[in-house]
N, C-alpha and C. Protein backbone atom coordinates (compact mmCIF):
# COMPACT_ATOMS: atom_id res chain seq x y z
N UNK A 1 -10.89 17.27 -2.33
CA UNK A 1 -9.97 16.35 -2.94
C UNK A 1 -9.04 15.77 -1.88
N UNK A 2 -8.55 14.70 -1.86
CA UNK A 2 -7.79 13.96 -0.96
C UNK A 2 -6.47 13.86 -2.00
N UNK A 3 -5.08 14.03 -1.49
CA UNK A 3 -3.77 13.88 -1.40
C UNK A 3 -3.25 12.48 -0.86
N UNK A 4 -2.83 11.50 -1.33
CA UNK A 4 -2.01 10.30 -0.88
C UNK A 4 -0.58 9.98 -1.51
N UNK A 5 0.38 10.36 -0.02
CA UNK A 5 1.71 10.32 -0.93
C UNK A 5 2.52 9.25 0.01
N UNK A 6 3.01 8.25 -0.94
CA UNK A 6 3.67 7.20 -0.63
C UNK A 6 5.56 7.74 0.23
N UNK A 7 5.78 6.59 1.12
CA UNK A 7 7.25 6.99 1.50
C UNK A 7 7.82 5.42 1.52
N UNK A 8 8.80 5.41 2.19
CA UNK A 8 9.17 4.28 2.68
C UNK A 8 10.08 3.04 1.71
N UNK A 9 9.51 3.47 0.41
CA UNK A 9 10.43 2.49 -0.74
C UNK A 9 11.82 2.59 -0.71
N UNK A 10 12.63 1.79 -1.34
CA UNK A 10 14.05 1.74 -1.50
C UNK A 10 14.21 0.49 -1.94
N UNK A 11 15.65 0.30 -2.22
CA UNK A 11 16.54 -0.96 -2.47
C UNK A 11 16.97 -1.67 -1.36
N UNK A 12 16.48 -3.04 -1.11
CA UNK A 12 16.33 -3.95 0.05
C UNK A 12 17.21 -5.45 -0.65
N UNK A 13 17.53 -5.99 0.05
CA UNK A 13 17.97 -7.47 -0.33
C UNK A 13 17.01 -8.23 -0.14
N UNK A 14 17.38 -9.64 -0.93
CA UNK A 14 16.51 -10.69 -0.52
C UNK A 14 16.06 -10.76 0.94
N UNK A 15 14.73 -11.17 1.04
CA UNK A 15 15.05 -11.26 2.98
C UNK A 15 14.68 -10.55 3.82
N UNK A 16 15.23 -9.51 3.49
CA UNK A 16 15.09 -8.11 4.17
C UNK A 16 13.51 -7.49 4.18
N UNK A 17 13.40 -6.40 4.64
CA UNK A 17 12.35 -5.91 4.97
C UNK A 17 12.30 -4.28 4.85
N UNK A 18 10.80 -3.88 4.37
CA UNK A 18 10.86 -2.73 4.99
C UNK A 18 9.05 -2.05 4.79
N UNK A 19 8.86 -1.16 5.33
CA UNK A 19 7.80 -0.79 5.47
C UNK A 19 7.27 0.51 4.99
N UNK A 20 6.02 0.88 4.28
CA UNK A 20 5.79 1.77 3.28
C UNK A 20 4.43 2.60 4.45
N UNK A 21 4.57 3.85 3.97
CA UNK A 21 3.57 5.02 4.60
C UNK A 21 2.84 5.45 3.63
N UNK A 22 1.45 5.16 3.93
CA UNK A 22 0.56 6.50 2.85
C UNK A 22 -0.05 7.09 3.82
N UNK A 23 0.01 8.83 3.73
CA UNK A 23 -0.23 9.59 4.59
C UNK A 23 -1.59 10.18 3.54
N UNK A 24 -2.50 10.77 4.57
CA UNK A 24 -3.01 11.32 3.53
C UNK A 24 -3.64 12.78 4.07
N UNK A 25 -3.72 13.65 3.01
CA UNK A 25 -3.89 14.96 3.53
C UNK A 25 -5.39 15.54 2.83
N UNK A 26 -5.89 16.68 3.58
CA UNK A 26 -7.12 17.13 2.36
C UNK A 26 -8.39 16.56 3.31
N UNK A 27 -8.48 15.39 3.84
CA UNK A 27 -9.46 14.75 4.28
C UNK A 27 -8.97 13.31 5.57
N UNK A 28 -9.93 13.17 6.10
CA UNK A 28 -10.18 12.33 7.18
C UNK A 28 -10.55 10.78 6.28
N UNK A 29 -9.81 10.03 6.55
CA UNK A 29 -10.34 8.53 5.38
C UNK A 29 -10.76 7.69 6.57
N UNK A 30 -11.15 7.78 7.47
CA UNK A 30 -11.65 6.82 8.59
C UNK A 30 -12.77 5.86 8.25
N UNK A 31 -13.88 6.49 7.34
CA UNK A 31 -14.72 5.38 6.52
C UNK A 31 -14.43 4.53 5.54
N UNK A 32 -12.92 4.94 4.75
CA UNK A 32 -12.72 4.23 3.14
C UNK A 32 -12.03 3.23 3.63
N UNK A 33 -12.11 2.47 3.00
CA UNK A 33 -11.84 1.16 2.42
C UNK A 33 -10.09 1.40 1.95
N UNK A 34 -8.95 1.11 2.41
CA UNK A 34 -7.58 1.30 1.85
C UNK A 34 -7.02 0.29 1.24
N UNK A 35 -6.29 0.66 0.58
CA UNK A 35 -5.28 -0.41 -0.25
C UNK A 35 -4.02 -0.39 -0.70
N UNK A 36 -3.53 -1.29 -0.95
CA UNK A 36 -1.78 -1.05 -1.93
C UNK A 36 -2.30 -2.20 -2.12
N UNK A 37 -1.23 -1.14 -3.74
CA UNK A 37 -1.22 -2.11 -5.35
C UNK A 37 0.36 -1.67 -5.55
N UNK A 38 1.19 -2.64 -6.52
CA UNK A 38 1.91 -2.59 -7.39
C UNK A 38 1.79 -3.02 -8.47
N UNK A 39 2.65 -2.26 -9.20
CA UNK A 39 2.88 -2.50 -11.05
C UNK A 39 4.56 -2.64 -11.36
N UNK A 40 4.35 -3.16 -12.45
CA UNK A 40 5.83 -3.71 -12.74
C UNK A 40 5.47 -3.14 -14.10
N UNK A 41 6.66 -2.59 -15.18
CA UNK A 41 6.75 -2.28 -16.41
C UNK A 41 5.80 -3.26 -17.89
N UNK A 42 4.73 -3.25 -18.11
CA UNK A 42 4.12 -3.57 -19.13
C UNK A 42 3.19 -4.42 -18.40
N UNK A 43 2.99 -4.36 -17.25
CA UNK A 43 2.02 -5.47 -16.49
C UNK A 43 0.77 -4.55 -15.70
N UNK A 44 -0.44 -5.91 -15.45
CA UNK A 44 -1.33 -4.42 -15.00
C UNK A 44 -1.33 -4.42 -13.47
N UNK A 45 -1.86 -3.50 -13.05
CA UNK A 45 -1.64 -2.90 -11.69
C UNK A 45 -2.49 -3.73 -10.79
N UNK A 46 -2.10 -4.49 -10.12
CA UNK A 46 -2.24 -5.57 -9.16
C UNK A 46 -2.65 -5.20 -7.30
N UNK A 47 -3.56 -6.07 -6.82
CA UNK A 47 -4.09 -5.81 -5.47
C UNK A 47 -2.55 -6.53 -4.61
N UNK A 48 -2.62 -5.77 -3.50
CA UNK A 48 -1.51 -6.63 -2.67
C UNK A 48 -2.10 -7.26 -1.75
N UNK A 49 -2.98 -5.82 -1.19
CA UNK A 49 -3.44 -5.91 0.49
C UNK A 49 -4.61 -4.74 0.60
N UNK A 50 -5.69 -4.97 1.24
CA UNK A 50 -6.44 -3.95 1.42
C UNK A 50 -7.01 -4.13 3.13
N UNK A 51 -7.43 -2.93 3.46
CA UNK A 51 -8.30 -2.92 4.73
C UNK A 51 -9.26 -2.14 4.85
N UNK A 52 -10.62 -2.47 5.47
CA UNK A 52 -11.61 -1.60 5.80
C UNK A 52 -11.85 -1.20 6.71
N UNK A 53 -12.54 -0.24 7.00
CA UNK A 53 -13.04 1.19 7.82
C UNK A 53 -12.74 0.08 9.40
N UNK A 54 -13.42 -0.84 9.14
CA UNK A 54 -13.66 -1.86 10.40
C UNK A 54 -12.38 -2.40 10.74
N UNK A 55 -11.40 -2.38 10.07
CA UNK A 55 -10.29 -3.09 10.27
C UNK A 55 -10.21 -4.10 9.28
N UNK A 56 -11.11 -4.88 8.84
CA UNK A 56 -10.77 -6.12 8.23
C UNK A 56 -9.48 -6.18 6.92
N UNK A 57 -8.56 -7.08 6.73
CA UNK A 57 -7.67 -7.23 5.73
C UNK A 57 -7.88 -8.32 5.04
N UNK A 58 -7.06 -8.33 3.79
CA UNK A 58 -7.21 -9.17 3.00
C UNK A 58 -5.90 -9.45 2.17
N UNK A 59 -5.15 -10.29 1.42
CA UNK A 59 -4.06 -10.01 1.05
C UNK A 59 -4.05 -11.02 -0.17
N UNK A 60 -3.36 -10.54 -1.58
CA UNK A 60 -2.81 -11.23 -2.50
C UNK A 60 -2.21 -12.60 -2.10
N UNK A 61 -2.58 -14.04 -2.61
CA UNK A 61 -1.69 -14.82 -1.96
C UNK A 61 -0.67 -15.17 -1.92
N UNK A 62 0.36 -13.76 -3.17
CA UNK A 62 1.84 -14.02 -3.23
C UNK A 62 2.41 -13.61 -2.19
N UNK A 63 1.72 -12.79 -1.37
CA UNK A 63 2.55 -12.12 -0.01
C UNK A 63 2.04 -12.33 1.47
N UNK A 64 0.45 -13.43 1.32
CA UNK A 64 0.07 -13.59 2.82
C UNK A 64 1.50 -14.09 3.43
N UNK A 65 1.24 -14.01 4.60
CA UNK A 65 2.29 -14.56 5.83
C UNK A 65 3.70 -13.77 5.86
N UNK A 66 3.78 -12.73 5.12
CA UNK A 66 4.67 -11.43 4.57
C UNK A 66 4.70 -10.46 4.93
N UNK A 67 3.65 -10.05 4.54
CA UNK A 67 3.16 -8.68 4.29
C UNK A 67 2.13 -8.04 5.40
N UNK A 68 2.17 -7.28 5.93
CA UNK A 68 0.51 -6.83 6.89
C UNK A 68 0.87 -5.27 6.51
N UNK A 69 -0.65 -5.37 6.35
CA UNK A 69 -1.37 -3.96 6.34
C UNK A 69 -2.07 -3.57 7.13
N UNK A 70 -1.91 -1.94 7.60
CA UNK A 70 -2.80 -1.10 9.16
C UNK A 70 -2.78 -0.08 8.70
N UNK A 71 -3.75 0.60 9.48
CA UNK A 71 -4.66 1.78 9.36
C UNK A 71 -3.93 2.33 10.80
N UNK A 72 -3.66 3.96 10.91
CA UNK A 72 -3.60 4.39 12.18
C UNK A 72 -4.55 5.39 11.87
N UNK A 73 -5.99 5.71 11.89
CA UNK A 73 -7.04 7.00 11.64
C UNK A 73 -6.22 8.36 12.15
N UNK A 74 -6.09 8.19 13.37
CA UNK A 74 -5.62 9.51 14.09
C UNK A 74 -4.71 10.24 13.47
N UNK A 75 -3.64 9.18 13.04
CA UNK A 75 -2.92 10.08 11.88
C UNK A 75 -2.91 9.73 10.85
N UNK A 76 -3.78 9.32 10.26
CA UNK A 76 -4.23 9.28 8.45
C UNK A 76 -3.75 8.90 7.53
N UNK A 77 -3.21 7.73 8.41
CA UNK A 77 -2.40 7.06 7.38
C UNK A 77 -2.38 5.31 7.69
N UNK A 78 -1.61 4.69 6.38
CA UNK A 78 -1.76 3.23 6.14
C UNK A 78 -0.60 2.46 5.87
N UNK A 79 -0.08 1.87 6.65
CA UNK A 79 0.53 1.11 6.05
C UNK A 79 1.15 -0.02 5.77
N UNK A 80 2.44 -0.33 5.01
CA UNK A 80 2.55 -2.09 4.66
C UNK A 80 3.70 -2.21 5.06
N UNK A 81 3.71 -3.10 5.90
CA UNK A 81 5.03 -3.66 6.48
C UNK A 81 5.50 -4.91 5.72
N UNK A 82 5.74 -4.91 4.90
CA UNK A 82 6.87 -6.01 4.02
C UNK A 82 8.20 -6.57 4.46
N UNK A 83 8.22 -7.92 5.06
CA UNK A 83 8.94 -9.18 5.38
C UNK A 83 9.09 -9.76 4.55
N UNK A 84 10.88 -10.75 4.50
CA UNK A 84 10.89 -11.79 3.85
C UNK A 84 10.98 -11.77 2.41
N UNK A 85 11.49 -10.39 2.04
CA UNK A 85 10.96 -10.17 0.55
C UNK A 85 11.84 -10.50 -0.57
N UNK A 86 11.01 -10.60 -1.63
CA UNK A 86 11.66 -11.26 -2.95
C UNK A 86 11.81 -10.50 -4.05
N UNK A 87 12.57 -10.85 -4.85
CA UNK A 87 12.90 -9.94 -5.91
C UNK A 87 12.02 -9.86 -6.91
N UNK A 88 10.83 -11.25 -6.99
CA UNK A 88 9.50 -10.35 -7.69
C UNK A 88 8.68 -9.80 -7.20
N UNK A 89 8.77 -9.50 -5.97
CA UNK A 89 8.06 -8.53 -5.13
C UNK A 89 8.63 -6.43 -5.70
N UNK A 90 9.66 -6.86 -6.39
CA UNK A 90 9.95 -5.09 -7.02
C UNK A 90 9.11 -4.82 -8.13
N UNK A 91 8.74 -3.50 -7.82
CA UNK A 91 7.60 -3.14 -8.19
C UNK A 91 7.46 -1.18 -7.91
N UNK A 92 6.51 -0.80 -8.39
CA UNK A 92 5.94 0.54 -8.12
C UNK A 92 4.92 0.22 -7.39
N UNK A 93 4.94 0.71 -5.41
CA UNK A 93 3.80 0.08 -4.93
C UNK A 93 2.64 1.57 -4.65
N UNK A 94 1.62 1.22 -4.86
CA UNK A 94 0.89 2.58 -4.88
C UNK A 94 -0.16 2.32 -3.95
N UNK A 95 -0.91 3.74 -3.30
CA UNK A 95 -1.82 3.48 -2.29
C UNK A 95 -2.71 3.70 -2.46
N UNK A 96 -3.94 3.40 -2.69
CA UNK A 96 -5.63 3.77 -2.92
C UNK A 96 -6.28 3.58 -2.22
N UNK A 97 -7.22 5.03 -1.54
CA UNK A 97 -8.23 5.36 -1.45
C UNK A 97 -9.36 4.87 -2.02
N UNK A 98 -10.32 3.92 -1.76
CA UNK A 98 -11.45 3.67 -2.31
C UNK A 98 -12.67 4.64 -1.95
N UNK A 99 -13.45 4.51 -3.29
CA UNK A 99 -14.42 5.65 -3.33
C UNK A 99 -15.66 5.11 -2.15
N UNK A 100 -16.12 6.33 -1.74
CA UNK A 100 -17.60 5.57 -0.91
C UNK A 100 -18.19 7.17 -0.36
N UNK A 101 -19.53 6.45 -1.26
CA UNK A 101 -20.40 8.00 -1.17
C UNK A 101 -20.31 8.79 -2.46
N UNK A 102 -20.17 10.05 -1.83
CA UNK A 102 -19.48 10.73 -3.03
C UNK A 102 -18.03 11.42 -2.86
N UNK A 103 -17.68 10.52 -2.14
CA UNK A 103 -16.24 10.16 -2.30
C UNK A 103 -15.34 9.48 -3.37
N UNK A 104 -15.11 10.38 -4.27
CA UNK A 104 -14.23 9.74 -5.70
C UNK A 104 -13.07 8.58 -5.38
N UNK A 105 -12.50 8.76 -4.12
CA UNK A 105 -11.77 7.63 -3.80
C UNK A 105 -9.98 8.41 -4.88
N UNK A 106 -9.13 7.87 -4.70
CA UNK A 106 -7.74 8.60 -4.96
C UNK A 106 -7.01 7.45 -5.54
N UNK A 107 -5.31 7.86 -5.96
CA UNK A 107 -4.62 7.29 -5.60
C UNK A 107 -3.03 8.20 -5.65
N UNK A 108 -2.26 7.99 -4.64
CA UNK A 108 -1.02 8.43 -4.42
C UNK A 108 0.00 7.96 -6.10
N UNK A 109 0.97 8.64 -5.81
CA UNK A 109 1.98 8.90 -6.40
C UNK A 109 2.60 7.43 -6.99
N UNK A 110 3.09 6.93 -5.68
CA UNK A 110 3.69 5.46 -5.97
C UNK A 110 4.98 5.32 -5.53
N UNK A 111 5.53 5.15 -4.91
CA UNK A 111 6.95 4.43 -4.49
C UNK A 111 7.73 3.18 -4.57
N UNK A 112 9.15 3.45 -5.34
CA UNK A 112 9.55 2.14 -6.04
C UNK A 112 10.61 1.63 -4.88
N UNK A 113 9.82 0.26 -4.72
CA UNK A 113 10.30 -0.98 -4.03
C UNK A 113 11.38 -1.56 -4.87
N UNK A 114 12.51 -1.94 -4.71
CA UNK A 114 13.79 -2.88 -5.96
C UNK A 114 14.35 -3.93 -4.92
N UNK A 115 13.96 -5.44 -4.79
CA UNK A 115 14.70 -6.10 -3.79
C UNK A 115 15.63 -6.98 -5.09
N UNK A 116 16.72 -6.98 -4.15
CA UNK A 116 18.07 -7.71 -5.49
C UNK A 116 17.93 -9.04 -4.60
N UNK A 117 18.74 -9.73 -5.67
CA UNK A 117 18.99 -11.10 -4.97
C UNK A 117 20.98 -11.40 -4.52
């Protein structure tokens, strides 16, 4: 079983910035496919940014030119550096593990992002 626990959230201003950690424990994710999602109260749980084994990214187009997402393997973890940010950018942002193989694939806890205006 793989463990993914989010850090890095808080209360930010417009503008401001800050950057989120998913660490992950239990296993080596150097082949999966990563991601962050957020959810907002009665809404469904949304792609932000993902990257694969190879590096490649991809990003929601509410946050290209914002947002970047990285992989460090060595230490097992991913994460999103958030610029420039907006107050519908608050959210519960969560990190997933995609499945591959027989790899069930995960997802962390979730850490709440709140940017005010």
């Amino acid at each position: 079983q793989v463990q993914l626990v989010e850090s890095g959230g808080g209360l930010v201003q417009a503008g401001g910035s800050l950057r989120l950690s998913c660490a992950a424990s239990g296993s080596i994710f150097s082949i999966n496919a990563m991601g962050w999602y957020r959810q907002t109260p009665g809404k469904q749980r949304e792609l932000v940014a993902v990257i694969t084994s190879g590096g490649s990214t991809n990003y929601a187009d509410s946050v290209k030119g914002r947002f970047t997402i990285s992989r460090d393997n060595a230490k097992n973890t991913v994460y999103l550096q958030m610029n420039s940010l907006k107050p519908e950018d608050t959210a519960v942002y969560y990190c997933k593990k995609y499945k591959y193989g027989t790899d069930p694939g995960s997802w962390g806890q979730g850490t709440q992002v709140t940017v005010s205006s």
